[in-house]
Protein backbone atom coordinates (compact mmCIF):
# COMPACT_ATOMS: atom_id res chain seq x y z
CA UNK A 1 47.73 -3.54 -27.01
CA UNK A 2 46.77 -0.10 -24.80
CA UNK A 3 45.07 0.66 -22.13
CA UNK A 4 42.15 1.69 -23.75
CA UNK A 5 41.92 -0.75 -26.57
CA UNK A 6 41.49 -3.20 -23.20
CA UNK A 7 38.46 -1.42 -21.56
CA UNK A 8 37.33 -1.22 -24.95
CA UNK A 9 37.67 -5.04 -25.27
CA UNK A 10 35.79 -5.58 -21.94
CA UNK A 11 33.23 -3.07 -23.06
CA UNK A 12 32.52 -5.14 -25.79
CA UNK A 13 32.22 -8.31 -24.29
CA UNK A 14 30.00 -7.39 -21.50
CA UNK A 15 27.83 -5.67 -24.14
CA UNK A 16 27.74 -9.24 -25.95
CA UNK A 17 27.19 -11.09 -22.83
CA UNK A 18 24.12 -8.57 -21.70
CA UNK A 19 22.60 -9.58 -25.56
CA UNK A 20 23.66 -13.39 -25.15
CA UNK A 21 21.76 -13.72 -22.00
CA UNK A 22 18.34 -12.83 -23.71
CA UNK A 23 19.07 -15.57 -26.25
CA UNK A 24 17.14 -19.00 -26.13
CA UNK A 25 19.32 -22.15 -25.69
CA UNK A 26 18.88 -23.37 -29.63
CA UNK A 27 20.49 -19.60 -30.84
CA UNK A 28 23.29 -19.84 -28.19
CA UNK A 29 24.33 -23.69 -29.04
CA UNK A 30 24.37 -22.15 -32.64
CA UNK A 31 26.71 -19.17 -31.75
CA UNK A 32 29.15 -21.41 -30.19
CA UNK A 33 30.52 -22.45 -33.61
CA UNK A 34 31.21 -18.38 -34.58
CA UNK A 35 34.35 -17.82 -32.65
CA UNK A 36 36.40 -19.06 -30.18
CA UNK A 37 35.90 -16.01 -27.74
CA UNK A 38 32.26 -16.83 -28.25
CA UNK A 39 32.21 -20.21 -27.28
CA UNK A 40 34.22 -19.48 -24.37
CA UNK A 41 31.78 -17.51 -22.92
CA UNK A 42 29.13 -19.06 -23.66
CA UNK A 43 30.54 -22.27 -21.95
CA UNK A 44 31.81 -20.62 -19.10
CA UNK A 45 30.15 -21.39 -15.49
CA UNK A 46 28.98 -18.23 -14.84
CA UNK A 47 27.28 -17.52 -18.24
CA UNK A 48 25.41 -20.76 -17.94
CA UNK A 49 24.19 -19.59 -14.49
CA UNK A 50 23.48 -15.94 -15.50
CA UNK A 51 21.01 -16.97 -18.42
CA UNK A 52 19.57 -20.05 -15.92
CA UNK A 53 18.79 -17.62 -13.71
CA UNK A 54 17.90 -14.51 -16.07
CA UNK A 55 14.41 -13.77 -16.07
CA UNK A 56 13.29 -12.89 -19.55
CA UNK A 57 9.79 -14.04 -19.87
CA UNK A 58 7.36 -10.97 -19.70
CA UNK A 59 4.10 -13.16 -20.56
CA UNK A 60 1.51 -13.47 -17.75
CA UNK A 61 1.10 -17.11 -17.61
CA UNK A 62 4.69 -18.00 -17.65
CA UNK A 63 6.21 -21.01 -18.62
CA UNK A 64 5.33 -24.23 -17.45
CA UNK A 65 6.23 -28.23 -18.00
CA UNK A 66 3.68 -30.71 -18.24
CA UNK A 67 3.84 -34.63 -18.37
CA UNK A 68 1.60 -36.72 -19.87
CA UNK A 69 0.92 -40.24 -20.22
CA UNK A 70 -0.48 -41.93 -23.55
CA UNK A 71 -2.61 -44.56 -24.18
CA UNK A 72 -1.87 -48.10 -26.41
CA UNK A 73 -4.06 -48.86 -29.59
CA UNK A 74 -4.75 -51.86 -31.22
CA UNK A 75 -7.21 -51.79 -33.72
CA UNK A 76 -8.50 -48.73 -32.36
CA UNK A 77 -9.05 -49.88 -29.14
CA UNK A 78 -7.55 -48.87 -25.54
CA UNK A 79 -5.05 -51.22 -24.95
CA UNK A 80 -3.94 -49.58 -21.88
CA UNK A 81 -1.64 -46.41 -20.61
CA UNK A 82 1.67 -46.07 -21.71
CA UNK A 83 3.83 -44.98 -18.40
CA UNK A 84 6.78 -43.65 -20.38
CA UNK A 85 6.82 -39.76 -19.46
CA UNK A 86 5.96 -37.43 -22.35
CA UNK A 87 6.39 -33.87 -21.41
CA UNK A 88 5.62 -30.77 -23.38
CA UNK A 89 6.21 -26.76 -22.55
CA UNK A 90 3.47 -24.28 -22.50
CA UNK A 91 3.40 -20.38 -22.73
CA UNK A 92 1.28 -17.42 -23.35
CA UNK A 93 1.86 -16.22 -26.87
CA UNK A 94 -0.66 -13.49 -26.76
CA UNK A 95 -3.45 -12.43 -24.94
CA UNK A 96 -5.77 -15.56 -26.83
CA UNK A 97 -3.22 -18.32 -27.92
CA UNK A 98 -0.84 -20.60 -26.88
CA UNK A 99 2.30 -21.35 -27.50
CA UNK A 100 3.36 -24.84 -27.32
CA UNK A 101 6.19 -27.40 -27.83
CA UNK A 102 6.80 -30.83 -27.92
CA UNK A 103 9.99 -31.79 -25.90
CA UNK A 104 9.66 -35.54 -25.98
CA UNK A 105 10.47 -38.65 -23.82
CA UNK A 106 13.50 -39.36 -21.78
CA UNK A 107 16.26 -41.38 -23.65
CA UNK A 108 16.25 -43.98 -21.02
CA UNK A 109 19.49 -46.87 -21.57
CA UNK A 110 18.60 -49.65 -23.92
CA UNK A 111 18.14 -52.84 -22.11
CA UNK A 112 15.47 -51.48 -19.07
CA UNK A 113 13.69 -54.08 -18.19
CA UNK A 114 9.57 -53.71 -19.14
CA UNK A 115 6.81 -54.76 -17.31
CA UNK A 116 4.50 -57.24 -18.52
CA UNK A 117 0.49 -56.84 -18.50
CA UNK A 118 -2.05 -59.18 -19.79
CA UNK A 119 -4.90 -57.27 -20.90
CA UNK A 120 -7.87 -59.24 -22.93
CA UNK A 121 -5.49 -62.40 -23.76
CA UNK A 122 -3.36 -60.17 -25.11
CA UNK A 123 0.39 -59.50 -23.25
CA UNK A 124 1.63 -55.69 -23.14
CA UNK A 125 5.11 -54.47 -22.93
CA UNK A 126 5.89 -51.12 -21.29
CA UNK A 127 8.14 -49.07 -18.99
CA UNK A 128 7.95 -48.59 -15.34
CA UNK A 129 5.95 -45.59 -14.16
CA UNK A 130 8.09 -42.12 -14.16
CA UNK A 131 7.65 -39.31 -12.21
CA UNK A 132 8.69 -36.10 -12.61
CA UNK A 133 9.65 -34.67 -9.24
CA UNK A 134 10.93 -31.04 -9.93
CA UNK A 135 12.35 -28.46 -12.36
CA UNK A 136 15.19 -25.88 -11.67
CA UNK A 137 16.53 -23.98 -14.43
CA UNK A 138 16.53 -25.98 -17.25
CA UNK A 139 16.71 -29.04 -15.49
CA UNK A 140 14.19 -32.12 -15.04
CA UNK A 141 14.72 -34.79 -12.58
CA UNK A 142 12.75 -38.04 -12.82
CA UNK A 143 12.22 -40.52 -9.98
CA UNK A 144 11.95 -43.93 -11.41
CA UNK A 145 9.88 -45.54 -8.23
CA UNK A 146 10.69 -49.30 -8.13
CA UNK A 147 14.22 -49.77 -8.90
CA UNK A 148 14.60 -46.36 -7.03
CA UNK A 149 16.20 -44.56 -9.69
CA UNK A 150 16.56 -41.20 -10.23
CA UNK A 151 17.89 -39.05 -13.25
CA UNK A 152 18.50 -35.98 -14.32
CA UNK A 153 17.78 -34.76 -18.11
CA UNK A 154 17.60 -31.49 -19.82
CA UNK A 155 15.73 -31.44 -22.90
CA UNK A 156 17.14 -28.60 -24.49
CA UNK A 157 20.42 -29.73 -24.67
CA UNK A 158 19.31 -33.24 -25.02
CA UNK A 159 21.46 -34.40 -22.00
CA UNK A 160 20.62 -37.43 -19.64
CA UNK A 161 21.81 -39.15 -16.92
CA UNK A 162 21.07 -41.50 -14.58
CA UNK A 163 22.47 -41.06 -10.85
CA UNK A 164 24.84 -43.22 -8.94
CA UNK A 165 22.43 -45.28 -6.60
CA UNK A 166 21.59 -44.45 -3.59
CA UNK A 167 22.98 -44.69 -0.30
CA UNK A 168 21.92 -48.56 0.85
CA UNK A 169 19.46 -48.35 4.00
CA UNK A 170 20.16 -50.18 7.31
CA UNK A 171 18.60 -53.66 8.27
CA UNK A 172 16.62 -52.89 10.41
CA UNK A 173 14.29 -50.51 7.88
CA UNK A 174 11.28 -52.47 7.35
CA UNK A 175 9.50 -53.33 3.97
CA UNK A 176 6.50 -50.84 3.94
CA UNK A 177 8.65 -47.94 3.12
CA UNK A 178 8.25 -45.11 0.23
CA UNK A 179 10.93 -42.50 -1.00
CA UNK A 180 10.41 -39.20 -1.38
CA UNK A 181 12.63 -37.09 -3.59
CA UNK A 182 13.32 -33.43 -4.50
CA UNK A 183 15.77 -31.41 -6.57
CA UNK A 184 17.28 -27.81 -6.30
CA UNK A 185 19.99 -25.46 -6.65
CA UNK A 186 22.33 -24.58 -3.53
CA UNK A 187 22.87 -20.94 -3.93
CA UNK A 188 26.18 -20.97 -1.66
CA UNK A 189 27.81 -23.75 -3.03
CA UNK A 190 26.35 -23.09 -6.62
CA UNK A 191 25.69 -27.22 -6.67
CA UNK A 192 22.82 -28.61 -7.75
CA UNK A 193 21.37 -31.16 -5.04
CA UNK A 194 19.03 -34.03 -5.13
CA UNK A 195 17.22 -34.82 -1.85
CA UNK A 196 15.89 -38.47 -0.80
CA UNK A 197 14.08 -39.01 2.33
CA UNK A 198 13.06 -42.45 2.52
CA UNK A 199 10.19 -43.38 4.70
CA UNK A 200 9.47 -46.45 7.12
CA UNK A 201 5.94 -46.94 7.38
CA UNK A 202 5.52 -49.48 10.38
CA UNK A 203 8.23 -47.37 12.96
CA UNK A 204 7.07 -44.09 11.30
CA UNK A 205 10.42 -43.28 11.06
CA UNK A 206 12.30 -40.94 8.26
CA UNK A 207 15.93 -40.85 6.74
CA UNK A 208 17.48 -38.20 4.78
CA UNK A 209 20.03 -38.10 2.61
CA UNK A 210 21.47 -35.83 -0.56
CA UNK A 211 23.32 -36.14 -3.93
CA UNK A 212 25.40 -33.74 -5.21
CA UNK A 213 26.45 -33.18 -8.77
CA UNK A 214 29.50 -31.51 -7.52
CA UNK A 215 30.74 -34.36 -5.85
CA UNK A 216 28.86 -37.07 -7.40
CA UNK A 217 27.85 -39.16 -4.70
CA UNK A 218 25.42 -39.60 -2.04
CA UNK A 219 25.98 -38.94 1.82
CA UNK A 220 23.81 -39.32 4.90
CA UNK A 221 22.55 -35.82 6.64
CA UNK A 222 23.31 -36.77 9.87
CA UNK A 223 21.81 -33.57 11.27
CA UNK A 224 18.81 -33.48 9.57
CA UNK A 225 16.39 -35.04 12.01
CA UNK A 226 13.02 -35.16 10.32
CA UNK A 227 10.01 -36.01 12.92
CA UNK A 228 9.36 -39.63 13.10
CA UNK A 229 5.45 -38.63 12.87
CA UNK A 230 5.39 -37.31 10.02
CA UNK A 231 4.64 -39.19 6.34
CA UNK A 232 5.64 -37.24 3.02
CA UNK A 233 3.31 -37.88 0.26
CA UNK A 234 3.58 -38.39 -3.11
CA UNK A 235 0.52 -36.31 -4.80
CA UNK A 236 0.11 -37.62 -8.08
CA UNK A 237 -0.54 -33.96 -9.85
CA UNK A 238 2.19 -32.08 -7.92
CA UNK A 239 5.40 -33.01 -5.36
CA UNK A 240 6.97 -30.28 -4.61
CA UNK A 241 8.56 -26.51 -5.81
CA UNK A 242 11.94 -25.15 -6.24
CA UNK A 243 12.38 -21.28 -4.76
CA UNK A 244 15.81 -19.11 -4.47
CA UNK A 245 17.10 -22.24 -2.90
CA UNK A 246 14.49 -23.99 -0.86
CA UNK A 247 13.15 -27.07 -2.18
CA UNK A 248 9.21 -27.18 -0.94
CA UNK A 249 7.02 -30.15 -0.32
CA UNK A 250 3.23 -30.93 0.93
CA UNK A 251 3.96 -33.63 4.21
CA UNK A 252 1.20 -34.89 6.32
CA UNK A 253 1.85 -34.24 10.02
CA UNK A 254 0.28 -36.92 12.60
CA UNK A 255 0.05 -36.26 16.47
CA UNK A 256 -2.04 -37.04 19.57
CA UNK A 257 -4.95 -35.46 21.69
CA UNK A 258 -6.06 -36.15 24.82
CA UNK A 259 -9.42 -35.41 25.78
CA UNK A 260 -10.80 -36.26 29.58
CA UNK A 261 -7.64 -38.78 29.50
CA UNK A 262 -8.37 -40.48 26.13
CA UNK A 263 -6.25 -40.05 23.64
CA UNK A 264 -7.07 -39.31 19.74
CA UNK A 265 -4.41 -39.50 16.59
CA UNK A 266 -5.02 -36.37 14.43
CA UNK A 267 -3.51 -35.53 11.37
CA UNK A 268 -2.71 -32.10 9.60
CA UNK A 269 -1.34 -31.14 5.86
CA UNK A 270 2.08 -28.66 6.60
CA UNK A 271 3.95 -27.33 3.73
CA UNK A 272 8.07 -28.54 4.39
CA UNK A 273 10.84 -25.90 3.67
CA UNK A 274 14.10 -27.92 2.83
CA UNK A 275 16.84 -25.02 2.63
CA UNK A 276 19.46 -26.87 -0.17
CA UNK A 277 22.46 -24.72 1.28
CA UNK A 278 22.14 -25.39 5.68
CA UNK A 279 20.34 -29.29 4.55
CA UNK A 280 17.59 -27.93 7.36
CA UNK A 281 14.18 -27.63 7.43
CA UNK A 282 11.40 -25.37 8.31
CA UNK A 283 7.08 -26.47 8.78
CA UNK A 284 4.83 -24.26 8.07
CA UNK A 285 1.46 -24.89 8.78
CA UNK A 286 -1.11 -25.54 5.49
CA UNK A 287 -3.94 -23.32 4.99
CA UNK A 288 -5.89 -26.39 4.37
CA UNK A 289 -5.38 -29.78 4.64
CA UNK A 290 -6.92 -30.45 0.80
CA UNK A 291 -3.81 -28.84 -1.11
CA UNK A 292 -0.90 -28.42 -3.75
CA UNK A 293 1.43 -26.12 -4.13
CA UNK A 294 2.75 -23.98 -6.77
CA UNK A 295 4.17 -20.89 -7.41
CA UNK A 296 3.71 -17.21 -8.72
CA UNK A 297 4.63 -13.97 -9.11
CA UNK A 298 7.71 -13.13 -11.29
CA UNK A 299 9.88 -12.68 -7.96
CA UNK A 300 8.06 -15.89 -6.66
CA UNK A 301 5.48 -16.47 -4.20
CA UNK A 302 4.27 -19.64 -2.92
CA UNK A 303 0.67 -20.30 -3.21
CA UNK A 304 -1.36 -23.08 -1.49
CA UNK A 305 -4.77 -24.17 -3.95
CA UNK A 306 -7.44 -26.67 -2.75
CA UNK A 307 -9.29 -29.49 -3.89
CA UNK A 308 -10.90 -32.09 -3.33
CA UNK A 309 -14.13 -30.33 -2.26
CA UNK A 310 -16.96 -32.12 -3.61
CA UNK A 311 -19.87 -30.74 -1.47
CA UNK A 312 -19.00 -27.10 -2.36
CA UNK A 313 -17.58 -27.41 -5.53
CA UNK A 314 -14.76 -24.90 -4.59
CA UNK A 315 -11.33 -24.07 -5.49
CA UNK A 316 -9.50 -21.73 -3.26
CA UNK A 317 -6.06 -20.17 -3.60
CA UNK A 318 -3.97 -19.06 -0.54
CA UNK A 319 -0.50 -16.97 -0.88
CA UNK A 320 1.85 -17.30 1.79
CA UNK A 321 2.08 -13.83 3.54
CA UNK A 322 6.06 -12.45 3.76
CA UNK A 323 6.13 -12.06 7.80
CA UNK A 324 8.57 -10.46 9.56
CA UNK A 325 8.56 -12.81 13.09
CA UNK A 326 10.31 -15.73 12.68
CA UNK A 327 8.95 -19.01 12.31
CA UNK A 328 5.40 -17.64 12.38
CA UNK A 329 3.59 -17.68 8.89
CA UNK A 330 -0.10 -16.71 7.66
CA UNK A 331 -2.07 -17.22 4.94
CA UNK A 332 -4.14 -14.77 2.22
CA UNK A 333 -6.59 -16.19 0.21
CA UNK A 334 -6.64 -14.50 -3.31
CA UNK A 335 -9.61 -16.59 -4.81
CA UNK A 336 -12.24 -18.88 -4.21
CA UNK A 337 -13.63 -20.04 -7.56
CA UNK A 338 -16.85 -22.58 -8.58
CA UNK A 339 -15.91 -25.79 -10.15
CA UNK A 340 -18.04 -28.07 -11.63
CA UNK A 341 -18.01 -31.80 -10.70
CA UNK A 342 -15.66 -33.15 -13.12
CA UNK A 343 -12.93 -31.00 -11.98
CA UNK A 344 -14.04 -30.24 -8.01
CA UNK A 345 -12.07 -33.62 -7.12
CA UNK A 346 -8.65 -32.81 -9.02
CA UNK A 347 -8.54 -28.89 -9.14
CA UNK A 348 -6.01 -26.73 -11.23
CA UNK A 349 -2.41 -28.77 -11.54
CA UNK A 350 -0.86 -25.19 -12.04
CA UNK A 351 -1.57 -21.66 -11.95
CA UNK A 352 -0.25 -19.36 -13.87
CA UNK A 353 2.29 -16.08 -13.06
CA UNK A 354 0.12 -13.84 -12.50
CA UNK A 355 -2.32 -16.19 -10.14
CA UNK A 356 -5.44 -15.82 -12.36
CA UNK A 357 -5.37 -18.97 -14.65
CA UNK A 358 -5.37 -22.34 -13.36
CA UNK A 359 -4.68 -25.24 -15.75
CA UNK A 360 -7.01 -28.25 -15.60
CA UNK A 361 -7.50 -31.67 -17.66
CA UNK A 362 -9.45 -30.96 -20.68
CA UNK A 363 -13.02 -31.85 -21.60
CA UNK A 364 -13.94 -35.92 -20.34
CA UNK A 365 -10.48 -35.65 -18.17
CA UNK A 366 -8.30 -35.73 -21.13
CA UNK A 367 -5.76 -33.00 -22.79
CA UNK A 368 -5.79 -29.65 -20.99
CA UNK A 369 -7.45 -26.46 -20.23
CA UNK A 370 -7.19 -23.21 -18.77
CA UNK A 371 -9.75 -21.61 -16.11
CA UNK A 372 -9.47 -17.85 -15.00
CA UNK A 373 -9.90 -17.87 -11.48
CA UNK A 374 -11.52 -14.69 -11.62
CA UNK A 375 -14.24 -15.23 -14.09
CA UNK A 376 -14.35 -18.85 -14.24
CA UNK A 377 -14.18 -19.11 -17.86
CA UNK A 378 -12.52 -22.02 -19.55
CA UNK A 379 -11.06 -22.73 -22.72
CA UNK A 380 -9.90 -26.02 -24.21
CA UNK A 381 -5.44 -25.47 -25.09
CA UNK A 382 -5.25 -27.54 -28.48
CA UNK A 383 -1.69 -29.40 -28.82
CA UNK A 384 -1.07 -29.61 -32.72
CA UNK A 385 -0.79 -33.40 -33.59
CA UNK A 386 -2.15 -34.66 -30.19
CA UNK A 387 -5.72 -36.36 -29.73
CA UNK A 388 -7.06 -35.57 -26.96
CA UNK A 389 -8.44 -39.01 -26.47
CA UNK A 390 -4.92 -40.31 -26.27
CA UNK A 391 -3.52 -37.94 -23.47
CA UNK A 392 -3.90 -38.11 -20.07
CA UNK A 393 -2.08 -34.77 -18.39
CA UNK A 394 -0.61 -35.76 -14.82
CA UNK A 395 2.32 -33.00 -13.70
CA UNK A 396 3.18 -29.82 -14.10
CA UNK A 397 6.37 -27.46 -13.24
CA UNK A 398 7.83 -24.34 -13.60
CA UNK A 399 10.26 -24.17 -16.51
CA UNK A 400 12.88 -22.65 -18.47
CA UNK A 401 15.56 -23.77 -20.77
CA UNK A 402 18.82 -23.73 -20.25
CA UNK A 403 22.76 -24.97 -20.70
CA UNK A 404 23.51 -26.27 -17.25
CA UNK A 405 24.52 -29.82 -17.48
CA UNK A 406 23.51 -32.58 -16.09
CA UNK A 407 26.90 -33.92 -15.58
CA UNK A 408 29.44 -33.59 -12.74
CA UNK A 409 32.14 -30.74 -13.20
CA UNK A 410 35.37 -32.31 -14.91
């Protein structure tokens, strides 16, 4: 073969891989079957990366995750919540409609144990509670709170996997403790990375350690010496953000005053910056202590939005400012917005791209809604085969599909 034919040959493949990219994750499982050169590429490491990472998605709102919970009926009646995660993907479509899809419920192993409840005489069966903790380019990872499991799972390649357990805690780790976990990609290692900081309540006292898929295991970060006053909580709408390798989290700092030699313990919402590549941390101070946080922009930007403001019936959104000092951050708020009383206490779960639509439970707390931030107008999102009535919408994420697997490299 010549010179040229070569270049050509490269020509055309980079051509192909620049179309490829663009493609959604059901066309490019299809294409693998054309050719051999084809599926070669398309398995390769750094196509799967390229389209994780490509961003294709020109609609204002974005893309977004939700998980739901549904309720048990027997004879018509509320029998209860089923805790089993459901999660379905939502997107702009046009400038009036939706666009939505159905992704499903984790394939957890046959043979988890159920809980039992007794409700009216009658004894219900169901999973654990499930939380989803992040999403980073294609991929979900679920914290599984009492047997502290966690799993990773991504829906368009219908992929799922439990993780090896976790690193066993020393004696002398009391009982009242809680785990907090998070999930990312480390951009210098290219390794996806699960973070677990585990919490002792009574010696206020923190522990940190990561997974990673490269390696498949779990190891202590020795050097990662988290405050011992501070508590990480687990909002039930929102835990955390992945962004160009930080994993972000809400945390709940606690310190003392003095005052004419008495002291006081105060207490004061900070946003946490985990970087995934150094395994350090940064605090930056909350706008407010009444928050979640999300993000927008198509290059990212994190944004702070209240609630829990039932005398003013307020929501407020806050961007964090790019500043040039280091380790000294401020605050812009973009909007302050009415809300009425059934939705003053819980506020939007997510807001969109763009920052002007915040997504709320639907009408009587159930299904889902949209609010522009701007002119305050909501509008019900119908999902096709869904009763409102029997979904109860608890997270939401950022989301795309992808081909990155959940499993370790081979």
């Amino acid at each position: 073969m010549g010179e040229e034919s070569k270049e050509d040959l490269f020509l055309v493949d980079d051509l192909l891989i620049q179309i490829l990219v663009w493609l959604p994750v059901i066309s490019l499982l299809r294409f693998k079957t054309v050719c051999k050169s084809w599926r070669s590429i398309i398995q390769s490491s750094d196509f799967i990366h390229r389209h994780a990472t490509f961003n294709n998605d020109d609609h204002k709102t974005g893309t977004l995750i939700f998980q739901s919970s549904h309720c048990i009926k027997e004879m018509g009646k509320d029998m209860g919540r089923f805790y089993v995660p459901h999660f379905f993907e939502l997107s702009s479509c046009s400038s009036n409609g939706w666009l939505y899809k159905y992704l499903g419920v984790p394939p957890y192993p046959r043979g988890e144990p159920l809980a039992r409840f007794e409700l009216s005489g009658q004894v219900l069966e169901r999973h654990r509670p499930v939380t989803m903790v992040a999403s980073c380019h294609g991929i979900i990872c679920l914290h599984d709170i009492y047997p502290r499991d966690i799993a990773l799972w991504n829906p368009a390649t219908k992929h799922f996997r439990v993780l090896p357990k976790s690193l066993p805690l020393k004696q002398e780790f009391g009982k009242f403790q809680e785990d907090y976990v998070g999930f990312g990609f480390d951009t210098e290692t290219k390794d996806y990375k699960v973070l677990l900081i585990t919490y002792d309540a009574t010696k206020m006292k923190n522990v940190v350690q990561v997974y990673s898929t490269r390696t498949n295991s779990w190891r202590w970060c020795v050097d990662v010496d988290l405050p011992s006053t501070r508590c990480f909580t687990r909002d039930v709408h929102n835990q955390g953000v992945y962004l160009n390798g930080h994993y972000l989290f809400l945390a709940t700092q606690f310190y003392t005053t003095f005052d004419e030699g008495e002291s006081h313990n105060c207490s004061e919402t900070v946003v946490i910056s985990f970087d995934l590549s150094k395994e350090s941390y940064t605090i930056i101070p909350a706008p407010t202590d009444d928050v979640r946080l999300d993000i927008r922009g198509k290059d990212g930007k994190i944004v702070c939005f209240t609630y829990l403001l039932p005398d003013d019936r307020k929501c407020q959104v806050y961007a964090l400012n790019d500043d040039t000092l280091q380790n000294e951050y401020s605050w812009t708020k973009l909007y302050e917005t009415g809300m009425d009383q059934a939705h003053s206490c819980l506020g939007p779960m997510a807001i969109s791209k763009d920052g002007l639509c915040g997504f709320l439970r639907g009408s009587d707390g159930y299904g889902l809604m949209s609010y522009n931030l701007e002119t305050e107008e909501r509008k019900d999102i119908r999902l096709a085969n869904v009763s409102y009535r029997d979904v109860v919408v608890q997270r939401a994420q950022i989301y795309k599909e992808s081909l990155v697997s959940v499993y370790p490299p081979s």
